[in-house]
N, C-alpha and C. Protein backbone atom coordinates (compact mmCIF):
# COMPACT_ATOMS: atom_id res chain seq x y z
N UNK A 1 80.04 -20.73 27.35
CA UNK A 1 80.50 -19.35 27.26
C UNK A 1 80.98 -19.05 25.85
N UNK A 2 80.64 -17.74 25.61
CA UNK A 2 81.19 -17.58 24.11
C UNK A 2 82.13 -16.48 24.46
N UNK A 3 83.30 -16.40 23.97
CA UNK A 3 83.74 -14.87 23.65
C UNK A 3 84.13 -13.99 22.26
N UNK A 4 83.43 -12.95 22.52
CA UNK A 4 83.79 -12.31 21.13
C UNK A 4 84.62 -10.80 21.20
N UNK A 5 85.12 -10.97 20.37
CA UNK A 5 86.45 -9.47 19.84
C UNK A 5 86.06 -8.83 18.62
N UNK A 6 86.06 -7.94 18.88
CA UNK A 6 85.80 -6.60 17.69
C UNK A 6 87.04 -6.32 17.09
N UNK A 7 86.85 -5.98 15.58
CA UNK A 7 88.18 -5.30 15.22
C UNK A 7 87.48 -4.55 14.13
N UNK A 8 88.39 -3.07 13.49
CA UNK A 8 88.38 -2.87 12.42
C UNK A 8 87.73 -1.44 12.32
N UNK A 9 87.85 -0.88 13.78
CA UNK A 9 87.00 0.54 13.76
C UNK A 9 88.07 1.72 13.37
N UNK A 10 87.82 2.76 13.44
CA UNK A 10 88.81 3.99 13.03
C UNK A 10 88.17 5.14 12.58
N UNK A 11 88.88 5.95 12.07
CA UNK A 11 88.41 6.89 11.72
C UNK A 11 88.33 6.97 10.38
N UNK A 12 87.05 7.74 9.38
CA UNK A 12 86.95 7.88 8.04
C UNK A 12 85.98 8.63 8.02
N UNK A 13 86.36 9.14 6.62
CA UNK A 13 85.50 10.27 6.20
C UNK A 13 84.02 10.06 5.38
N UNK A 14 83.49 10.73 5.60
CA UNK A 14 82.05 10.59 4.92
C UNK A 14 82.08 10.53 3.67
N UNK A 15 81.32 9.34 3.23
CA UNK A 15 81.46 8.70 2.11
C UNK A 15 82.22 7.55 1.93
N UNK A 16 82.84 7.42 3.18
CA UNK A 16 83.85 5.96 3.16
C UNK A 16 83.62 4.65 3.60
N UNK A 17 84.27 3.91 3.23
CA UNK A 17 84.13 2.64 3.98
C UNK A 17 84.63 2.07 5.17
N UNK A 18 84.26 0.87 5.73
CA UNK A 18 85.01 0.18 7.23
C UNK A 18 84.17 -1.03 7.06
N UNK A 19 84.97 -1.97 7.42
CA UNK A 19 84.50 -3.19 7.11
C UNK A 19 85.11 -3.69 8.82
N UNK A 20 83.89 -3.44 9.84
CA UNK A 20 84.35 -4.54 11.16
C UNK A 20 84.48 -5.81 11.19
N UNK A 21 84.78 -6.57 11.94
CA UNK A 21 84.99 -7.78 12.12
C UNK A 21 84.38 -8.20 13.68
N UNK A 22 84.00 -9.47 14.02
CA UNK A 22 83.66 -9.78 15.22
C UNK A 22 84.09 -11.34 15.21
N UNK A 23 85.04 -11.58 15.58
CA UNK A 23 85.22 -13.33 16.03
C UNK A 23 85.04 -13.75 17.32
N UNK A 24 84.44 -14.84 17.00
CA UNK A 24 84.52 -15.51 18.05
C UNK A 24 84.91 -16.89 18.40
N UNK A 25 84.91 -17.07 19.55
CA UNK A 25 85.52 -18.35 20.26
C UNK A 25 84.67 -18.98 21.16
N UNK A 26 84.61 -20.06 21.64
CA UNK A 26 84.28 -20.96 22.77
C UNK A 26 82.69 -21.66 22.15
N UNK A 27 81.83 -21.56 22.34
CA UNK A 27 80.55 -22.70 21.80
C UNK A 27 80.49 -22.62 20.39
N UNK A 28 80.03 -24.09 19.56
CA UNK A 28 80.30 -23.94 18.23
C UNK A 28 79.40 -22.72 17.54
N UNK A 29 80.15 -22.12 16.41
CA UNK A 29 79.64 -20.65 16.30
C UNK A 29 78.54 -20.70 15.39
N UNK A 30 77.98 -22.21 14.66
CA UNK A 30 76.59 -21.88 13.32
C UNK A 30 75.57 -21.75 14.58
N UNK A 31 75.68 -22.32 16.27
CA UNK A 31 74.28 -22.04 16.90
C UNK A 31 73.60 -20.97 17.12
N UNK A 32 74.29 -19.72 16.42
CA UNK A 32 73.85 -18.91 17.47
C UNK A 32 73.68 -17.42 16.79
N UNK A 33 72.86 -16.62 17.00
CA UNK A 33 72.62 -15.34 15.58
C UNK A 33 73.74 -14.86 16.53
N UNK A 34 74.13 -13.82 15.44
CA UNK A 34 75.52 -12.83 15.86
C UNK A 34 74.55 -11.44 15.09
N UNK A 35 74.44 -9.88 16.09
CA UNK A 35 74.18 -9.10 15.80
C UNK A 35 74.74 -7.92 16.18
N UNK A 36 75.05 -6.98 15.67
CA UNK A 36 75.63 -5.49 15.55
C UNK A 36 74.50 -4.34 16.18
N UNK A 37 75.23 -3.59 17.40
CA UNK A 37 74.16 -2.60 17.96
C UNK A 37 75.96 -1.31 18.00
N UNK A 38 74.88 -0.58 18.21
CA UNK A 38 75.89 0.77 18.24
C UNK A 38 75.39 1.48 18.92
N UNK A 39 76.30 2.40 19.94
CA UNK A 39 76.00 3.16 20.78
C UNK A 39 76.97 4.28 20.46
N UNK A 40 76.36 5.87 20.22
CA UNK A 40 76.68 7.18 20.47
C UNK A 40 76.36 7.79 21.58
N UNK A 41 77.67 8.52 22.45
CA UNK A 41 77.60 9.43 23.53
C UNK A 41 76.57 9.98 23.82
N UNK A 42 75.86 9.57 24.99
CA UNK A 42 74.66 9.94 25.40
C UNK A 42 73.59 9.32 24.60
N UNK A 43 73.42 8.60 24.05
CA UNK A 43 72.08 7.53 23.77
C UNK A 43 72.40 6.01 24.38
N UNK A 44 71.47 5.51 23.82
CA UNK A 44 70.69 4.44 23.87
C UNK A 44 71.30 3.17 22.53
N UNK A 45 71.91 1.94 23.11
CA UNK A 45 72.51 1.58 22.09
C UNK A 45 71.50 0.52 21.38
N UNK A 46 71.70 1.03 19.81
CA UNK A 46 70.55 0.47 18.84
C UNK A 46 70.89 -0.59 18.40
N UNK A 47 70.39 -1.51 17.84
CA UNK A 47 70.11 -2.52 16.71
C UNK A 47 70.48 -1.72 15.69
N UNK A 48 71.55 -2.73 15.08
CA UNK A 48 72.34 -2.27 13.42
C UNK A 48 71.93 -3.23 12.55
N UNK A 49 72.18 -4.17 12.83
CA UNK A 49 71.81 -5.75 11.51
C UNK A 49 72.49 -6.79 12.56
N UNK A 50 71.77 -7.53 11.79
CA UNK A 50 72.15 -9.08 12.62
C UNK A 50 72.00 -10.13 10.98
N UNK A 51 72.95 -11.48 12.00
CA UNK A 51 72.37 -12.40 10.99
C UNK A 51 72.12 -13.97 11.61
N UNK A 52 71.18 -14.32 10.79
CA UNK A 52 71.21 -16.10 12.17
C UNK A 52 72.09 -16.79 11.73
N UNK A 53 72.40 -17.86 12.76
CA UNK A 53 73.52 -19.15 13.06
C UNK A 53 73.39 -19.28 11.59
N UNK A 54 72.89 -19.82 11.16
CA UNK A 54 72.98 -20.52 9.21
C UNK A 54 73.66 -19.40 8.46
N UNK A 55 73.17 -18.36 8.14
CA UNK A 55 73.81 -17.29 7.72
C UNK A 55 72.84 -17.04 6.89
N UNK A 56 71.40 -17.44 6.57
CA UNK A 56 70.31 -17.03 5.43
C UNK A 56 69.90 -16.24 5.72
N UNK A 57 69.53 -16.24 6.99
CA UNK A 57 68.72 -14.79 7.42
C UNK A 57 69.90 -13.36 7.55
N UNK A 58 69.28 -12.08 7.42
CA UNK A 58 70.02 -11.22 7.74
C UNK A 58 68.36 -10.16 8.05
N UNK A 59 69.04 -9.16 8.75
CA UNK A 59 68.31 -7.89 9.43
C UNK A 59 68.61 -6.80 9.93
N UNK A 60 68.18 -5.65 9.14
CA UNK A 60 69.00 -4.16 9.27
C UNK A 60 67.87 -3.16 9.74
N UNK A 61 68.61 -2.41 10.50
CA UNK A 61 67.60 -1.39 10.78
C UNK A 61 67.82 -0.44 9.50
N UNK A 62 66.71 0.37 9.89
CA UNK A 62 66.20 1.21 8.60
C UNK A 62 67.37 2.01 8.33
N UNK A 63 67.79 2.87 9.28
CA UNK A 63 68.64 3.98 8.79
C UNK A 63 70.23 3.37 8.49
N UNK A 64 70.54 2.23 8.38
CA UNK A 64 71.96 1.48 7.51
C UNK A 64 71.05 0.19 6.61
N UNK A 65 70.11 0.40 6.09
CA UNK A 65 69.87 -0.46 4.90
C UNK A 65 70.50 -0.15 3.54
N UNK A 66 70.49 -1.02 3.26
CA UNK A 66 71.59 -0.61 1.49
C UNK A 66 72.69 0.30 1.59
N UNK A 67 73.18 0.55 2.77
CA UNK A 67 74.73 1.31 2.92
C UNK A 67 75.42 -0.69 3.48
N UNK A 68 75.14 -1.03 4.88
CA UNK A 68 75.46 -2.12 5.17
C UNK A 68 75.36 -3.27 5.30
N UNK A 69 76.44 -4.26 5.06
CA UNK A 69 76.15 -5.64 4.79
C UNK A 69 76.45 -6.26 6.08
N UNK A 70 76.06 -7.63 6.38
CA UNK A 70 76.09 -8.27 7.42
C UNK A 70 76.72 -9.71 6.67
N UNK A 71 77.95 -10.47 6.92
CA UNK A 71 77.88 -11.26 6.80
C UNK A 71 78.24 -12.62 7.89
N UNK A 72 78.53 -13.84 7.72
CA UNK A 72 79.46 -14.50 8.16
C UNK A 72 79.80 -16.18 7.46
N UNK A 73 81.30 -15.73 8.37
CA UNK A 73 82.47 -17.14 8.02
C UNK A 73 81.98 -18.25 9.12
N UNK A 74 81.21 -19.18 8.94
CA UNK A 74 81.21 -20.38 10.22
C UNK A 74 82.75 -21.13 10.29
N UNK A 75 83.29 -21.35 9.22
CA UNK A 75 84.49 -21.94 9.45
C UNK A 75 85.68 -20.64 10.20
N UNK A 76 85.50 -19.50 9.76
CA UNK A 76 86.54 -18.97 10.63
C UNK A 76 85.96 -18.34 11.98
N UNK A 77 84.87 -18.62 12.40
CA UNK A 77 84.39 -18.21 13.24
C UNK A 77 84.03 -16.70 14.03
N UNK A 78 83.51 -16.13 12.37
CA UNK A 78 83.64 -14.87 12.00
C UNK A 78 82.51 -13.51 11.63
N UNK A 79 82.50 -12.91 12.10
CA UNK A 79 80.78 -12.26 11.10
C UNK A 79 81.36 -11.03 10.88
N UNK A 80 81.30 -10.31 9.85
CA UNK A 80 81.64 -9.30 9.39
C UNK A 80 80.67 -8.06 8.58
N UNK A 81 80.68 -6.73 9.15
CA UNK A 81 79.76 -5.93 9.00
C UNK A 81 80.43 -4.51 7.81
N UNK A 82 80.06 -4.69 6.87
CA UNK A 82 80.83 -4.31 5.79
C UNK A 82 79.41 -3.32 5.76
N UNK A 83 80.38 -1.70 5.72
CA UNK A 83 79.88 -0.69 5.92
C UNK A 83 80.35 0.44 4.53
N UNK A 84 79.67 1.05 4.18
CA UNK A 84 78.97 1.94 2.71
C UNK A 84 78.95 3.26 3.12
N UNK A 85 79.26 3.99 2.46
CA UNK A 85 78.27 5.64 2.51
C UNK A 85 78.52 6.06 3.90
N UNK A 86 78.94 5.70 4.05
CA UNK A 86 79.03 6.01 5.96
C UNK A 86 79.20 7.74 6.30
N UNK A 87 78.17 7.83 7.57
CA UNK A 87 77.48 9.40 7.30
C UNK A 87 78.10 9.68 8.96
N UNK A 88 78.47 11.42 8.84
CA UNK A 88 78.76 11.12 10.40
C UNK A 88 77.40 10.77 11.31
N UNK A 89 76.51 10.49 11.10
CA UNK A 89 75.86 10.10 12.12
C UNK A 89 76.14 8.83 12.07
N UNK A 90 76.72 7.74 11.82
CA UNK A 90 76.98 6.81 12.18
C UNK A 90 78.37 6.24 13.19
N UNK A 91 78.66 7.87 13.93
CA UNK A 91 79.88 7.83 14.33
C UNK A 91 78.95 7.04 15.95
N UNK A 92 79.78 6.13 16.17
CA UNK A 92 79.60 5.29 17.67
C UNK A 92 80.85 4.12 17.98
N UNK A 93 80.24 3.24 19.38
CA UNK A 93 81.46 2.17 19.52
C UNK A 93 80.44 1.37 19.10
N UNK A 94 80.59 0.60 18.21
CA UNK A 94 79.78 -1.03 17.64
C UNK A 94 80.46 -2.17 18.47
N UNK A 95 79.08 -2.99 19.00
CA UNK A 95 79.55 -4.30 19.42
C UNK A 95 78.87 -5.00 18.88
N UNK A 96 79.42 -6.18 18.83
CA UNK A 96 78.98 -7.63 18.33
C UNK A 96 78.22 -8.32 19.47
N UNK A 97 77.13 -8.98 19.36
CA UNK A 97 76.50 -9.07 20.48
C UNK A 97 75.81 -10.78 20.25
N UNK A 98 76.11 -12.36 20.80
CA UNK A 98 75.35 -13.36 20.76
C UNK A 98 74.48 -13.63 21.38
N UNK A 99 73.73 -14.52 20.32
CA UNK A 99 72.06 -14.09 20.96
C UNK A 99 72.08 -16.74 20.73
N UNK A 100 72.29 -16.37 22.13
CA UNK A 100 71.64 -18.20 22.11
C UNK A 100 70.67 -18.84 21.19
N UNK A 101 69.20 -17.95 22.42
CA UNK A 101 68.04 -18.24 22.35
C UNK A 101 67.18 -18.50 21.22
N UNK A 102 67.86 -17.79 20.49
CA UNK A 102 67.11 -17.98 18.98
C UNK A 102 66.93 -18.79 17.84
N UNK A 103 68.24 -19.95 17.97
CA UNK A 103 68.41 -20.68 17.28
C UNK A 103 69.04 -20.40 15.94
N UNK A 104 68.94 -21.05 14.83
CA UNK A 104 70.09 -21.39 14.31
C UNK A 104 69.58 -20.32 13.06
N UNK A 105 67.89 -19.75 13.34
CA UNK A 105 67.36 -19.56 11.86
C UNK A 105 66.55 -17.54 12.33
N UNK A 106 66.71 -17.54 13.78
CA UNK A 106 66.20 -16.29 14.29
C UNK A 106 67.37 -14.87 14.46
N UNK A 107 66.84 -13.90 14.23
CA UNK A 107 67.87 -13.06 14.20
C UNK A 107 66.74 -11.79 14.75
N UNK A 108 67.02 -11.74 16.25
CA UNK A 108 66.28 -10.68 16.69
C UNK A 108 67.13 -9.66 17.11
N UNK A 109 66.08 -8.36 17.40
CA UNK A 109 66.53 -7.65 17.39
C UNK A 109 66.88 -6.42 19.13
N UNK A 110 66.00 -7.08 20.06
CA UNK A 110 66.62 -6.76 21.02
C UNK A 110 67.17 -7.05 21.72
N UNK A 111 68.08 -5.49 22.74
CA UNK A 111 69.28 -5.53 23.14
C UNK A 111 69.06 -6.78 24.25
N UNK A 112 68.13 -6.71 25.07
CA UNK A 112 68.20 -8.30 26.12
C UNK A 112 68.47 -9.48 25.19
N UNK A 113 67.79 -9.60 24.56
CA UNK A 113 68.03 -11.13 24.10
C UNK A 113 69.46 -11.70 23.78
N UNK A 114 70.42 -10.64 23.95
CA UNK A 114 71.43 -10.83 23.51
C UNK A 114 72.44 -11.47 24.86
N UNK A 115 73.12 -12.21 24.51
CA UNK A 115 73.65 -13.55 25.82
C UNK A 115 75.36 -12.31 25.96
N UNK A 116 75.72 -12.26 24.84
CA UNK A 116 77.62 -12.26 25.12
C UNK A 116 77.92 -11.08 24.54
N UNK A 117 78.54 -9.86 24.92
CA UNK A 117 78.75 -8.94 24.07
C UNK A 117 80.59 -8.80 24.16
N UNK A 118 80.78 -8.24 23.11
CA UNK A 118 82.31 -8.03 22.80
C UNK A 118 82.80 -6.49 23.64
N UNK A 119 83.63 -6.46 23.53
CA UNK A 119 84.45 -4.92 24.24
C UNK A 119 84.13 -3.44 23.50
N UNK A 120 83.71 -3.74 22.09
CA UNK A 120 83.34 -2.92 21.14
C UNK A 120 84.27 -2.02 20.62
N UNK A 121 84.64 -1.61 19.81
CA UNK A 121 84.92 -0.79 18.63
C UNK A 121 84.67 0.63 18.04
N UNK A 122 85.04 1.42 17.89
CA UNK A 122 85.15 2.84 18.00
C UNK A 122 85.14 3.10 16.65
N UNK A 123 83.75 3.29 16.08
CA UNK A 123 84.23 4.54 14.13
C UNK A 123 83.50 5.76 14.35
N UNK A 124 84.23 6.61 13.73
CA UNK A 124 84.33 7.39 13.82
C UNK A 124 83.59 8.32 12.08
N UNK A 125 83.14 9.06 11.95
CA UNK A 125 82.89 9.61 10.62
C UNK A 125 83.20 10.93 10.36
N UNK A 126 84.11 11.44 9.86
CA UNK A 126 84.51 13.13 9.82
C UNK A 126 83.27 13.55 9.02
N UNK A 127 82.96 14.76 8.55
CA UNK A 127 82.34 15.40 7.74
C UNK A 127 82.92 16.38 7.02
């Protein structure tokens, strides 16, 4: 079992920054890709970026490329999604979502493949 916690959502204005956080606990954390999906009221929750267990790989969807970064801490058991330019359309709750199956070097991108999701996180973007 893995569990993961979100932190670091809020409110900000367009053009600002937010840097989330997702830790986790329970199976050792380099096995396993850790990826970011977001869901706005009344859709369908998307694929944001991910990154695999090692931390070499990373993967963004189109519309947060070069605004957001994906990283992570294996020793603090940590991945962190360091966010740019932020537009109100990026207003949603973001979860952190572990993906087993993939191994240590895969970082996919759909929502099934994903094993453990966190409680998620609320940003917000004024205009």
């Amino acid at each position: 079992q893995v569990q993961l916690v979100e932190s670091g959502g809020g409110l900000v204005q367009a053009g600002g920054t937010l840097r989330l956080s997702c830790a986790a606990s329970g199976r050792p954390f380099s096995g396993y890709a850790i990826a970011w999906f977001r869901q706005a009221p009344g859709k369908e929750r998307d694929f944001v970026g991910g990154i695999s267990g090692s931390g070499g790989r990373t993967r963004y969807a189109d519309s947060v490329k070069g605004r957001f970064t994906i990283s992570r801490d294996n020793a603090k058991n940590t991945v962190y999604l360091q966010m740019n330019s932020l537009k109100p359309e990026d207003t949603a709750v973001y979860y952190c979502a572990a993906d087993e199956g993939g191994g240590t070097f895969l970082v996919r991108t759909t929502l099934t493949e994903y094993d453990y999701w966190g409680q998620g996180t609320q940003v917000t973007v004024s205009s």
